[in-house]
C-alpha atoms as a PDB file:
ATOM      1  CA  UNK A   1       0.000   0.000   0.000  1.00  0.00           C
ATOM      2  CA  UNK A   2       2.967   2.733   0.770  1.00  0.00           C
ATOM      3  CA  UNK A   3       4.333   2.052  -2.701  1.00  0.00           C
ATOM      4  CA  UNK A   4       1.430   3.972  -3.753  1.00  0.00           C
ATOM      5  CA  UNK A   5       1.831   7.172  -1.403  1.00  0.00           C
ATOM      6  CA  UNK A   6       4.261  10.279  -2.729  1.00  0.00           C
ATOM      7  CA  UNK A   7       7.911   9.578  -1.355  1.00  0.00           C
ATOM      8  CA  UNK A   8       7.930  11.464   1.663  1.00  0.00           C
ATOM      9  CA  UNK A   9       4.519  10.124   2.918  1.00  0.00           C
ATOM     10  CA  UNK A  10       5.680   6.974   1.733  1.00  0.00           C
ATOM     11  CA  UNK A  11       8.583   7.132   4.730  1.00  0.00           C
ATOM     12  CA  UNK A  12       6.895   8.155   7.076  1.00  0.00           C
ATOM     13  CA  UNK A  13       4.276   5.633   7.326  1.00  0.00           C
ATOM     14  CA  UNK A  14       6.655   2.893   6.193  1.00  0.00           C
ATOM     15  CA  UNK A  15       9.048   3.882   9.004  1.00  0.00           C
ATOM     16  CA  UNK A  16      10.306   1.440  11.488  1.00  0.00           C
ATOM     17  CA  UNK A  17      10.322   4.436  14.387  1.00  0.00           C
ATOM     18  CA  UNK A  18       6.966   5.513  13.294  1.00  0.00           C
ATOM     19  CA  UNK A  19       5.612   4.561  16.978  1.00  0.00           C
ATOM     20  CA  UNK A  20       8.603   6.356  18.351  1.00  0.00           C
ATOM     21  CA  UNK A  21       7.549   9.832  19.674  1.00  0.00           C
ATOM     22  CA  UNK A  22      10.500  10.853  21.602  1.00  0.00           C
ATOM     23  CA  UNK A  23      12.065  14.268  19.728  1.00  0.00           C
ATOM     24  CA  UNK A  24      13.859  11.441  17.369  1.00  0.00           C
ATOM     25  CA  UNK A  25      10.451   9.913  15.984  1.00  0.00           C
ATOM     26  CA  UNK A  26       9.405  10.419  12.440  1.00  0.00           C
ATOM     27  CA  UNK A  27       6.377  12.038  13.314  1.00  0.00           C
ATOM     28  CA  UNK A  28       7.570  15.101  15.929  1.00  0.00           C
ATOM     29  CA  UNK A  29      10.161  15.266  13.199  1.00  0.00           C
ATOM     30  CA  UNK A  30       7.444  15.931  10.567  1.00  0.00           C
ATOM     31  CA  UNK A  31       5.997  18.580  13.358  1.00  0.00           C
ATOM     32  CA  UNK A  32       8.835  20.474  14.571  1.00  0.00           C
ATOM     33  CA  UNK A  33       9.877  21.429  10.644  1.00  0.00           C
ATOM     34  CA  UNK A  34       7.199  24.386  10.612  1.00  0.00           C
ATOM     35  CA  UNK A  35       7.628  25.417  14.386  1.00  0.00           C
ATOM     36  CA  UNK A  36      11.719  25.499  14.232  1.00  0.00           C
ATOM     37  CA  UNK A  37      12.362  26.006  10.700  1.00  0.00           C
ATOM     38  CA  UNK A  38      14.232  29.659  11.473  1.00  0.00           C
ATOM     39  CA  UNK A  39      17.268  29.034  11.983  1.00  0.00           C
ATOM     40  CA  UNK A  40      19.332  31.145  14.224  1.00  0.00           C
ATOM     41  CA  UNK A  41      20.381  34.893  13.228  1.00  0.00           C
ATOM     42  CA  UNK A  42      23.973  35.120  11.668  1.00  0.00           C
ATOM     43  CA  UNK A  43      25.586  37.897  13.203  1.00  0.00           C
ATOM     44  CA  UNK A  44      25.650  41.305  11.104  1.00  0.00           C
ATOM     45  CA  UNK A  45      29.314  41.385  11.010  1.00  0.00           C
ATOM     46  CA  UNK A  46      30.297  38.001   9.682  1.00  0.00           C
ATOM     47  CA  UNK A  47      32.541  38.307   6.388  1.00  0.00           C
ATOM     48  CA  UNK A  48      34.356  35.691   4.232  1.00  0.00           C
ATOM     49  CA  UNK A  49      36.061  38.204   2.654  1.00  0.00           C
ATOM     50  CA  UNK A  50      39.814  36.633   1.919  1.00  0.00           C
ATOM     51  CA  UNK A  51      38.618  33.106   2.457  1.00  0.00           C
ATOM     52  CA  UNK A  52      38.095  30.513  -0.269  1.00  0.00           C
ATOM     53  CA  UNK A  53      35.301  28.359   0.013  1.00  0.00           C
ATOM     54  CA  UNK A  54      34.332  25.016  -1.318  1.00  0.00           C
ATOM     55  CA  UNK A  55      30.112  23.624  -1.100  1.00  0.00           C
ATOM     56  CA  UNK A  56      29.115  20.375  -3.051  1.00  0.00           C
ATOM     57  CA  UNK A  57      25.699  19.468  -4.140  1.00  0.00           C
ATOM     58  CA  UNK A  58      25.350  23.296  -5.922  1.00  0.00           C
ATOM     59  CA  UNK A  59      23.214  22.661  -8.280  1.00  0.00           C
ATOM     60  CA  UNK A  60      19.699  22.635  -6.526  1.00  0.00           C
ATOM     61  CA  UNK A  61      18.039  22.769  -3.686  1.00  0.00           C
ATOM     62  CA  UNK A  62      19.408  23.714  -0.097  1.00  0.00           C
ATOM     63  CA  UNK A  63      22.568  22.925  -1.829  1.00  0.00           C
ATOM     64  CA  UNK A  64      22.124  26.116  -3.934  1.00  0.00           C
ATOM     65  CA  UNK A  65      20.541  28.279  -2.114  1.00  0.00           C
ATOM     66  CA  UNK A  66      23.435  27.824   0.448  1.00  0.00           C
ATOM     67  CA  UNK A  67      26.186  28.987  -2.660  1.00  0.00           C
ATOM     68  CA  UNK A  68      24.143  31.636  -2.770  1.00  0.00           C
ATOM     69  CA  UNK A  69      23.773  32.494   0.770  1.00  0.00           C
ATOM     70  CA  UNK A  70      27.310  32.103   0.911  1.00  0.00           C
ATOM     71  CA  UNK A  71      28.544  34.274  -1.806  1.00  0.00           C
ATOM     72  CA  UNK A  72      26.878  37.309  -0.316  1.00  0.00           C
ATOM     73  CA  UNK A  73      29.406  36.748   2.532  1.00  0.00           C
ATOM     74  CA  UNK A  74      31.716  38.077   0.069  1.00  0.00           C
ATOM     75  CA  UNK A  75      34.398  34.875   0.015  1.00  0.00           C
ATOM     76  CA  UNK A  76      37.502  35.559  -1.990  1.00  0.00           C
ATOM     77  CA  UNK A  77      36.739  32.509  -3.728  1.00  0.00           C
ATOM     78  CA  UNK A  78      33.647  30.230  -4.176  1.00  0.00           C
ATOM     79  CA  UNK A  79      34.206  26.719  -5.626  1.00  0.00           C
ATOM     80  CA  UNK A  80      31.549  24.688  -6.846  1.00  0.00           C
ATOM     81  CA  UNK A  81      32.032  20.675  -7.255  1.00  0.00           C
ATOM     82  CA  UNK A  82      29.123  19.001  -8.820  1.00  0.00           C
ATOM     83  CA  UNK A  83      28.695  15.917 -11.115  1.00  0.00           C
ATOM     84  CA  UNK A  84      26.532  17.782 -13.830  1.00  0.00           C
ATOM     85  CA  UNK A  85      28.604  20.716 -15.035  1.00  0.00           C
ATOM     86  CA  UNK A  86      26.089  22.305 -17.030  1.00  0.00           C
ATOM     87  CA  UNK A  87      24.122  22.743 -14.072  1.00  0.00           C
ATOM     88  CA  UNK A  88      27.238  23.775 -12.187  1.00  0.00           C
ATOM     89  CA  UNK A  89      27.897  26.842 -14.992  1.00  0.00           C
ATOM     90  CA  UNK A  90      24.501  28.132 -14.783  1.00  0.00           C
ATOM     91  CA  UNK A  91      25.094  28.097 -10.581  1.00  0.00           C
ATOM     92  CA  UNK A  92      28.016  30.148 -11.858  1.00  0.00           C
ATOM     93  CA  UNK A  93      26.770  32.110 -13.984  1.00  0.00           C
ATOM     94  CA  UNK A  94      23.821  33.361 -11.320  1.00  0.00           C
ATOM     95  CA  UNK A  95      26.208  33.771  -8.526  1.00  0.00           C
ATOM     96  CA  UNK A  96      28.443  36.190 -10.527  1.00  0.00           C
ATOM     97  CA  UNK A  97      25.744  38.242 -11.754  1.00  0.00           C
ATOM     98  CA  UNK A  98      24.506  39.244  -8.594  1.00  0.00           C
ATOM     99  CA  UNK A  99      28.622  39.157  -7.092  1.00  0.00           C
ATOM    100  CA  UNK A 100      30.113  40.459 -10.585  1.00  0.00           C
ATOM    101  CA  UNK A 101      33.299  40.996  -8.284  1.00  0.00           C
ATOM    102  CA  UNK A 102      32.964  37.362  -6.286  1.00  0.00           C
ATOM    103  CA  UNK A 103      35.080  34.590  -8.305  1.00  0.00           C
ATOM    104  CA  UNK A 104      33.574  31.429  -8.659  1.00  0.00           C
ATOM    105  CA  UNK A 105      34.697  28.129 -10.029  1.00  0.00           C
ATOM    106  CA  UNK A 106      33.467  24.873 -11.361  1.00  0.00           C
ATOM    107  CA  UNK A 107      34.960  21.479 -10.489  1.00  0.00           C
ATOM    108  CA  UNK A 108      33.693  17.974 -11.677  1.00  0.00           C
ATOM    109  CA  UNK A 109      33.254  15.927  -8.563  1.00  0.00           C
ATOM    110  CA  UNK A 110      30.633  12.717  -9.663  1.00  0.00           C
ATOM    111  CA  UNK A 111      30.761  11.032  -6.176  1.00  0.00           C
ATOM    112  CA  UNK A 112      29.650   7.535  -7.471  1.00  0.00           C
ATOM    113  CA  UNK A 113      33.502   7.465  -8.368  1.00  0.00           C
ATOM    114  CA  UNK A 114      36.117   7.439  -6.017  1.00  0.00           C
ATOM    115  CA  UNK A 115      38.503   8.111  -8.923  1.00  0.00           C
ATOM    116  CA  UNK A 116      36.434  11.486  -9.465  1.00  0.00           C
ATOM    117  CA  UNK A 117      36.986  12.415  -5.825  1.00  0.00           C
ATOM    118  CA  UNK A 118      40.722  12.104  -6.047  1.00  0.00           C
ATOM    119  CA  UNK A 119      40.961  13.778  -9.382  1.00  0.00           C
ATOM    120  CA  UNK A 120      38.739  16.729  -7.814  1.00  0.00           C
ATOM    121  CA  UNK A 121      41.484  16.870  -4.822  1.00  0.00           C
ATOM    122  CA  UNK A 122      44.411  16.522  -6.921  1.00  0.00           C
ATOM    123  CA  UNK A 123      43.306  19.784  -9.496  1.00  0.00           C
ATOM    124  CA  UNK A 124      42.570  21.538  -5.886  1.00  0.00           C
ATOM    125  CA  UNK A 125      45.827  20.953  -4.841  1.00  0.00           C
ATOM    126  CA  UNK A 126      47.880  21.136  -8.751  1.00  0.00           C
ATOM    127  CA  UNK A 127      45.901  24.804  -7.975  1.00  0.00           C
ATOM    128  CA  UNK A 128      48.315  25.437  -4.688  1.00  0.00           C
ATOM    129  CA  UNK A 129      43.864  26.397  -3.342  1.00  0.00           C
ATOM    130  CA  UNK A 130      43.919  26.225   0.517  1.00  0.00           C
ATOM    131  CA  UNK A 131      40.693  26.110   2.314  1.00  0.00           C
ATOM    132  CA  UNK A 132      39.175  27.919   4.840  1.00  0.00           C
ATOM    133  CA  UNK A 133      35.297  26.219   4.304  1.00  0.00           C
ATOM    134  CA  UNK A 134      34.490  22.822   3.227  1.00  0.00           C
ATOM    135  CA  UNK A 135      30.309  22.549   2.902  1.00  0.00           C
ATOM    136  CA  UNK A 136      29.821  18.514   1.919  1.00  0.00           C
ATOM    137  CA  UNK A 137      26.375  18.994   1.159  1.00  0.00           C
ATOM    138  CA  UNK A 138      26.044  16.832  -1.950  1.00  0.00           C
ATOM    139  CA  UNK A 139      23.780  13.701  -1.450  1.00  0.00           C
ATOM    140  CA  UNK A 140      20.993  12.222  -2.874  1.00  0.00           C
ATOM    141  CA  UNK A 141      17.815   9.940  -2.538  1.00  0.00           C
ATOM    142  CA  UNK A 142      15.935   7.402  -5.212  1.00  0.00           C
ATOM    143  CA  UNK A 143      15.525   3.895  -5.858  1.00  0.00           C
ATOM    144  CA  UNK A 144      17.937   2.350  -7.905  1.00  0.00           C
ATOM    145  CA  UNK A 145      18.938  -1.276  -8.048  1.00  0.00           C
ATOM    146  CA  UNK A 146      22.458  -0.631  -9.755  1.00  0.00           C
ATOM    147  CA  UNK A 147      25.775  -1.034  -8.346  1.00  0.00           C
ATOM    148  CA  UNK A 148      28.246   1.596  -8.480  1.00  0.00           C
ATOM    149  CA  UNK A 149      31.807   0.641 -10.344  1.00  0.00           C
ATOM    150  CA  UNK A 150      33.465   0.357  -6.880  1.00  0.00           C
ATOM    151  CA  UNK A 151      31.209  -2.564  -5.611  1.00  0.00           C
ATOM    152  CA  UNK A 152      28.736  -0.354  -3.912  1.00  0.00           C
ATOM    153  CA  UNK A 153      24.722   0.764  -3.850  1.00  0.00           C
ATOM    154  CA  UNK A 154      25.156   5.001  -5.124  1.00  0.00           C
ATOM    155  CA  UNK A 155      22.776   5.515  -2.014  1.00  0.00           C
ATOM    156  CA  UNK A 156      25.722   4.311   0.503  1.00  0.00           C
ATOM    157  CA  UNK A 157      28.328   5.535  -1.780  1.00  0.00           C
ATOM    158  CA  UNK A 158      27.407   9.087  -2.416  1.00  0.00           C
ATOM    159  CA  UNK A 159      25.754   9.809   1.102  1.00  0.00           C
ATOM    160  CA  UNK A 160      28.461   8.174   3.065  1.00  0.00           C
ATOM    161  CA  UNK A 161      31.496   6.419   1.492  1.00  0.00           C
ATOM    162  CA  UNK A 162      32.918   8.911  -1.074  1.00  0.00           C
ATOM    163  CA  UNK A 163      31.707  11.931   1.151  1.00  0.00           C
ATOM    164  CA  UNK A 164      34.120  10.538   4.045  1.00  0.00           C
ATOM    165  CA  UNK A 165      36.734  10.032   1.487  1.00  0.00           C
ATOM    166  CA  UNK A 166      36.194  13.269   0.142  1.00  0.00           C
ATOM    167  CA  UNK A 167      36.579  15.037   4.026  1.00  0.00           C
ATOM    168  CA  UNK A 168      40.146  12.783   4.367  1.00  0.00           C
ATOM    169  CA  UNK A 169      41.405  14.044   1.175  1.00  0.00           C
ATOM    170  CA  UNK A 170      40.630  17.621   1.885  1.00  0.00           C
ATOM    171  CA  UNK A 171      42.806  17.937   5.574  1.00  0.00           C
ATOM    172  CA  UNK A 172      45.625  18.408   3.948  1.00  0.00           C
ATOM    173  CA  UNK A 173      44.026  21.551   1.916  1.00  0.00           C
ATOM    174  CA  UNK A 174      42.510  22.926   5.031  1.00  0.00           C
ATOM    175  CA  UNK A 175      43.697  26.165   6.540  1.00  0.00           C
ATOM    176  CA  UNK A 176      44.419  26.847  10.288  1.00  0.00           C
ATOM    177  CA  UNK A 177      40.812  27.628  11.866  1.00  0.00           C
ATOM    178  CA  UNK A 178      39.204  26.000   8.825  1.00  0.00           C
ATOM    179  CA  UNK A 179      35.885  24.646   9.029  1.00  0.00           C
ATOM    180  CA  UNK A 180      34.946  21.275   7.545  1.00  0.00           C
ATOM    181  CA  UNK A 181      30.825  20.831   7.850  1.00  0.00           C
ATOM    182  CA  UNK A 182      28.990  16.936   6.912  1.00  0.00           C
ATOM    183  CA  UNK A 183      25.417  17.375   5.850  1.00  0.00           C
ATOM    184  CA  UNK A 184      23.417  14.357   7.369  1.00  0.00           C
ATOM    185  CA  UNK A 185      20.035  13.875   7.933  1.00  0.00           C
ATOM    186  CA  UNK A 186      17.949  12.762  10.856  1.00  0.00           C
ATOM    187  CA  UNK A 187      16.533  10.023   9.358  1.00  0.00           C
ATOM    188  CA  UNK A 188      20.291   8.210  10.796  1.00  0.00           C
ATOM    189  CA  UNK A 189      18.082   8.001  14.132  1.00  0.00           C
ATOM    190  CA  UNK A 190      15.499   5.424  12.159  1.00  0.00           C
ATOM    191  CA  UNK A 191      18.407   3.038  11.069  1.00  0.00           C
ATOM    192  CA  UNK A 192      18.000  -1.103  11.197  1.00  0.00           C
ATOM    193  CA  UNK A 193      20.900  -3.339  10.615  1.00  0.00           C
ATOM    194  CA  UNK A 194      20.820  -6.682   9.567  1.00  0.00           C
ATOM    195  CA  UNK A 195      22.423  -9.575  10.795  1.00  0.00           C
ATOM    196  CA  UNK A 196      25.963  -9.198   9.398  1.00  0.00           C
ATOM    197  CA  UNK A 197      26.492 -13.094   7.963  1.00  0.00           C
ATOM    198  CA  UNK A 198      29.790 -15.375   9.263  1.00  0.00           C
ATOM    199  CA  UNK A 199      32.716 -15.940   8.142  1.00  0.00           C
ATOM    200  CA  UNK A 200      34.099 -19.582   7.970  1.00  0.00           C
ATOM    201  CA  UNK A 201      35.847 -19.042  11.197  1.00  0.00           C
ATOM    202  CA  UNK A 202      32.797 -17.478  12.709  1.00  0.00           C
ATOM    203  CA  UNK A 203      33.892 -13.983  12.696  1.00  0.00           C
ATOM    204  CA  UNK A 204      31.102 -11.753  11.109  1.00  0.00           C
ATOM    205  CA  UNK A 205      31.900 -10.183   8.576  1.00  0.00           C
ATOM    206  CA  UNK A 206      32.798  -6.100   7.960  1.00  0.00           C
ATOM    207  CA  UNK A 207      29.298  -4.083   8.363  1.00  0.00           C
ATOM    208  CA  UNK A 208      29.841  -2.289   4.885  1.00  0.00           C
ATOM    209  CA  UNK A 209      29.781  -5.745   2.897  1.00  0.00           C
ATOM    210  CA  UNK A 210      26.251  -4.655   3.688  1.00  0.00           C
ATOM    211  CA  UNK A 211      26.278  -2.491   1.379  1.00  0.00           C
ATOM    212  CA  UNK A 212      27.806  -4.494  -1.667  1.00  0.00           C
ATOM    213  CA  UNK A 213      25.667  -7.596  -1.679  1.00  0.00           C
ATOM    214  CA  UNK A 214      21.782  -7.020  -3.389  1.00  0.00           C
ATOM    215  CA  UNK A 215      20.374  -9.406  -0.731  1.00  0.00           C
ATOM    216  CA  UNK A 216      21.823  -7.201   2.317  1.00  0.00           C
ATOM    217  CA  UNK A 217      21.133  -3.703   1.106  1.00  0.00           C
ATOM    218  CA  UNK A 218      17.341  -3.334   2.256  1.00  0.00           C
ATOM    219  CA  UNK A 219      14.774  -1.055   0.900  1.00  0.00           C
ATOM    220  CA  UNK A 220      15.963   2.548  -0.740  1.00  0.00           C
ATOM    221  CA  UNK A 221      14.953   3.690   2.920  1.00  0.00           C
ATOM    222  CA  UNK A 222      17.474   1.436   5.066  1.00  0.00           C
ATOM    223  CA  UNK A 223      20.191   2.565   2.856  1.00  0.00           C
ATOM    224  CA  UNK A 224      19.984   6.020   3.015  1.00  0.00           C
ATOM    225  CA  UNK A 225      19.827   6.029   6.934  1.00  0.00           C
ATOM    226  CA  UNK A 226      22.627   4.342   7.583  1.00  0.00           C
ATOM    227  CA  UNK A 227      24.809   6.139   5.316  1.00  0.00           C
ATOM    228  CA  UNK A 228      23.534   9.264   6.933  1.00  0.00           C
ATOM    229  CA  UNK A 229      24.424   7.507  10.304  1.00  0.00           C
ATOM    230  CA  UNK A 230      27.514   6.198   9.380  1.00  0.00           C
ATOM    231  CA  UNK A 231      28.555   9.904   8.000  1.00  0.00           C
ATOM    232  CA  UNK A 232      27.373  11.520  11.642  1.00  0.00           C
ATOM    233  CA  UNK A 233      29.435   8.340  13.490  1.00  0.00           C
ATOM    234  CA  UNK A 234      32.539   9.497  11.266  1.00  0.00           C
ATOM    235  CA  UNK A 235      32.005  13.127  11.741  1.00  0.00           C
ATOM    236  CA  UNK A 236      32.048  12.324  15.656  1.00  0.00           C
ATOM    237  CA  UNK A 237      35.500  10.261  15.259  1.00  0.00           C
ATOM    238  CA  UNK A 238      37.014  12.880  13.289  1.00  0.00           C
ATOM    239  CA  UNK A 239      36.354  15.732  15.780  1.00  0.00           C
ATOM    240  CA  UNK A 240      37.990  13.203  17.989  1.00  0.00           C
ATOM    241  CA  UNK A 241      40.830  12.220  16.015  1.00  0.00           C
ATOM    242  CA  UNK A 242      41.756  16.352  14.698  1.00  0.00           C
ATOM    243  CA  UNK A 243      41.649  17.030  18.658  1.00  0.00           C
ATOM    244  CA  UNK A 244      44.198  14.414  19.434  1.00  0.00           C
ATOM    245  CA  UNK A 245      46.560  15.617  16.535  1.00  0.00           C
ATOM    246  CA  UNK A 246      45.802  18.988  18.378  1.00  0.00           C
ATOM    247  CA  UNK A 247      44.605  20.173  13.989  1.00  0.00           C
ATOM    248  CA  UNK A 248      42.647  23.411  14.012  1.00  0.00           C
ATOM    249  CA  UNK A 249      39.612  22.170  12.035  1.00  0.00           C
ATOM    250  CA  UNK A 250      36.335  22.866  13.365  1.00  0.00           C
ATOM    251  CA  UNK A 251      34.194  19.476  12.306  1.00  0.00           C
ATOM    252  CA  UNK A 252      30.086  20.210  12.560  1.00  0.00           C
ATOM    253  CA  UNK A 253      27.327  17.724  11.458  1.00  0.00           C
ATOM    254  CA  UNK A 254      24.293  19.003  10.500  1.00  0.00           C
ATOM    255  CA  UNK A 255      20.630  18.628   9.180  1.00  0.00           C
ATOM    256  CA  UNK A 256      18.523  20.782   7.332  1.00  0.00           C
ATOM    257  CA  UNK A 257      15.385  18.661   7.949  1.00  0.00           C
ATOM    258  CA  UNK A 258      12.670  18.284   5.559  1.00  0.00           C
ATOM    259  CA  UNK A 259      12.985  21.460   2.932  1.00  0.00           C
ATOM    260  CA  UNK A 260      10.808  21.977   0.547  1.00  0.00           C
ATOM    261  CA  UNK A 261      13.395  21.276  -2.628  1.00  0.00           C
ATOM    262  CA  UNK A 262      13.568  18.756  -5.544  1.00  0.00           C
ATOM    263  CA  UNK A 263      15.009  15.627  -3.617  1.00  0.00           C
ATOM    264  CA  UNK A 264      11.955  13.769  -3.426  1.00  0.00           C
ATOM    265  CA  UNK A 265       9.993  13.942  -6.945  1.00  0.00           C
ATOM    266  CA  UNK A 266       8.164  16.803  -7.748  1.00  0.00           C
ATOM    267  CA  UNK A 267       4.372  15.271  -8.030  1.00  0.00           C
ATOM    268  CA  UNK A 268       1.330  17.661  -6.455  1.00  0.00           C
ATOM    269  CA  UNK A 269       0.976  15.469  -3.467  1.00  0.00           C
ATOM    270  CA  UNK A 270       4.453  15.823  -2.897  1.00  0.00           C
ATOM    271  CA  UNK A 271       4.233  19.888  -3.524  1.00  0.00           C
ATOM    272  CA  UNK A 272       1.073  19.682  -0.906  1.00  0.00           C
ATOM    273  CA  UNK A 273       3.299  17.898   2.097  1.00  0.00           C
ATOM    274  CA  UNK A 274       5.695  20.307   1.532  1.00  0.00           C
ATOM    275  CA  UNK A 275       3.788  23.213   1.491  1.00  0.00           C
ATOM    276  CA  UNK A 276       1.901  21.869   4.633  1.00  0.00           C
ATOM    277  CA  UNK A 277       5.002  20.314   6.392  1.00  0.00           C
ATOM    278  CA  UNK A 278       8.603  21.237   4.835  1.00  0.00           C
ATOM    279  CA  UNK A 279      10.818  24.585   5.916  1.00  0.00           C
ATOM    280  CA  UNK A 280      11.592  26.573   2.547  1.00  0.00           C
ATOM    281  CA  UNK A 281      14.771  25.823   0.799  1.00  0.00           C
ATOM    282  CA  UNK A 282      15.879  29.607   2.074  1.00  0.00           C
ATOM    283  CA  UNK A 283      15.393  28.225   6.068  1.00  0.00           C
ATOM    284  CA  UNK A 284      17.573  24.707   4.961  1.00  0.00           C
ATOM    285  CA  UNK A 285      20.193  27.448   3.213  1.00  0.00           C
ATOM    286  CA  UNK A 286      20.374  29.413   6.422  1.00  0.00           C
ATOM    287  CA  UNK A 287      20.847  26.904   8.559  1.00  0.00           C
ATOM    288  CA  UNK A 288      23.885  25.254   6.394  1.00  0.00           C
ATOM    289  CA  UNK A 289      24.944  28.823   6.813  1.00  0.00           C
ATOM    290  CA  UNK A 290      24.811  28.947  10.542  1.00  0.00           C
ATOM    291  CA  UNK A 291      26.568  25.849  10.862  1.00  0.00           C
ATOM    292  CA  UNK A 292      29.147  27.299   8.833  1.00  0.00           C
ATOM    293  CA  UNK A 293      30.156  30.327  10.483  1.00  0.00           C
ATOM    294  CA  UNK A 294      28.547  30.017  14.305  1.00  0.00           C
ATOM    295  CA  UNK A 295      31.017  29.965  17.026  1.00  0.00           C
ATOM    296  CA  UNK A 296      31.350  28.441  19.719  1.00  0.00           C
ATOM    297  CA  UNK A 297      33.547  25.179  21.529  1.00  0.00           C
ATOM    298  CA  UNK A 298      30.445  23.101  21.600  1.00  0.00           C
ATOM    299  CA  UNK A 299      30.642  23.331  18.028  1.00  0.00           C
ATOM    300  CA  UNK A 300      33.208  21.370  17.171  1.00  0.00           C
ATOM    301  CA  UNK A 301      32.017  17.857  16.729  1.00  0.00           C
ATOM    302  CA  UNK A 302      28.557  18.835  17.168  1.00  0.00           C
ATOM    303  CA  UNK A 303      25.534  17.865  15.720  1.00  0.00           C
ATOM    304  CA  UNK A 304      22.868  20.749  14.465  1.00  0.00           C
ATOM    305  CA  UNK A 305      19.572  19.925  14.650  1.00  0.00           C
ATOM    306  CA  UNK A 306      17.361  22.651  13.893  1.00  0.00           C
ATOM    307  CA  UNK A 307      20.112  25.152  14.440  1.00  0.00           C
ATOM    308  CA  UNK A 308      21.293  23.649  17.982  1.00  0.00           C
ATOM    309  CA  UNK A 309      24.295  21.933  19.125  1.00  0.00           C
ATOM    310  CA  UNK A 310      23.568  18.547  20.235  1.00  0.00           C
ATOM    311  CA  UNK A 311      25.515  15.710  21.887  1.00  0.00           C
END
């Protein structure tokens, strides 16, 4: 019966939390978007001006309005990796002609491909470009029964895999006081694991095999909440790991909840939750923004939910 119901519907009632109405359930989630959608006021005086800025996922969505909210902090330089250049250019093109003195460039980054993600770090770094912001918003949701050319679902590998990768390449690039910010979602807190199978000597096996065997991977659903987990559990570890090197990299996780964008497909019942239910793309913007520049030392290794620092 839920195959029938427009995507987001679809999860919610097809949820296994569903019955779970602590703050993490799938219903006060649905709830709190229109009562906490604004997301805390960016002070006045924050500029990026002389910093150089990299965001992912530009080309719709809260991943674009973000660019945009971005550029008018007036970064030196605004860099743009996205799989579909096209789209990327006209980004570009939109950015600059309401910044005509912001510079902005493109960068292929397809993050089905691990390959992509080192070629994308190796022009950054051919470039001598240094970072001072690293937004990994890219990420995506559908159903789709392929396998990506490195042996995993593109749910897991885009939301989680080559995402991490991409943060581990990109220390080396990052600045003293740099900031370095994962985009998750809270759908992790809904995740169900399966029974990892045995090896001959009984030892179970690595959790992401999970993620390269058909029979293992669960619905479109179970993917994309544990790579959204698995990318907050990192994000955690990191924090942990820059600390001990004593790095000066602020990590922050985030979520920009439910936004009214093009993730899920654009049908009218779909336009109708959102209108109903979703924050505006401009709220999910701001609050990528706010994790971005907010200060603070709970926010290193923190994770935003609706704007707030959480442990």
């Amino acid at each position: 019966m839920s195959a029938f119901l427009p995507e987001p519907l679809r999860m919610l009632v097809s949820n296994p939390a569903l019955w779970d109405f602590s703050s993490d359930g799938p219903i006060p989630y649905a709830l709190r978007q229109k009562f906490t959608g604004n997301p805390p006021l960016i002070s006045s005086d924050i500029s990026f001006a002389s910093k150089t800025v990299l965001v992912t996922g530009v080309t719709s969505g809260v991943g674009l309005e973000a660019a945009r909210q971005l550029a008018q902090l007036g970064p030196r330089l605004l860099i743009l990796g996205a799989r579909n250049l096209s789209k990327a250019n006209c980004t570009k093109t939109e950015i600059e002609q309401n910044m005509p003195h912001l510079t902005v460039q493109v960068a292929e980054l397809d993050l089905e491909d691990i390959s992509s993600v080192d070629r994308f770090v190796n022009e950054l770094n051919a470039n001598s470009i240094r970072l001072d912001l690293a937004l990994l918003n890219a990420g995506f949701f559908g159903h789709d029964d392929r396998m990506t050319d490195d042996g995993y679902s593109p749910l897991f590998q885009v939301n989680f895999l080559s995402t991490a990768y991409l943060a581990l390449r990109l220390l080396p690039l990052l600045r003293d006081a740099s900031r370095l910010v994962l985009v998750t979602s809270e759908g992790h807190a809904w995740t169900t694991f399966p029974d990892l199978p045995e090896t001959e000597n009984k030892s179970t096996l690595p959790i992401l095999t999970i993620f390269r065997e058909k029979k293992t991977l669960g619905s479109a659903d179970d993917q994309y909440y544990r790579a959204k987990l698995l990318l907050a559990l990192f994000g955690k570890e990191l924090s942990l790991r820059l600390n001990a090197a004593k790095l000066d990299t602020t990590v922050v996780i985030t979520t920009p909840g439910f936004c009214a964008s093009n993730f899920f497909p654009n049908d009218v019942m779909t336009r109708v939750i959102q209108l109903t239910s979703a924050r505006s793309i401009q709220q999910g913007g701001a609050l990528h923004i706010f994790a971005a520049t907010a200060q603070g030392s709970d926010m290193h290794g923190a994770y935003l939910r609706d704007g707030k620092p959480t442990r």
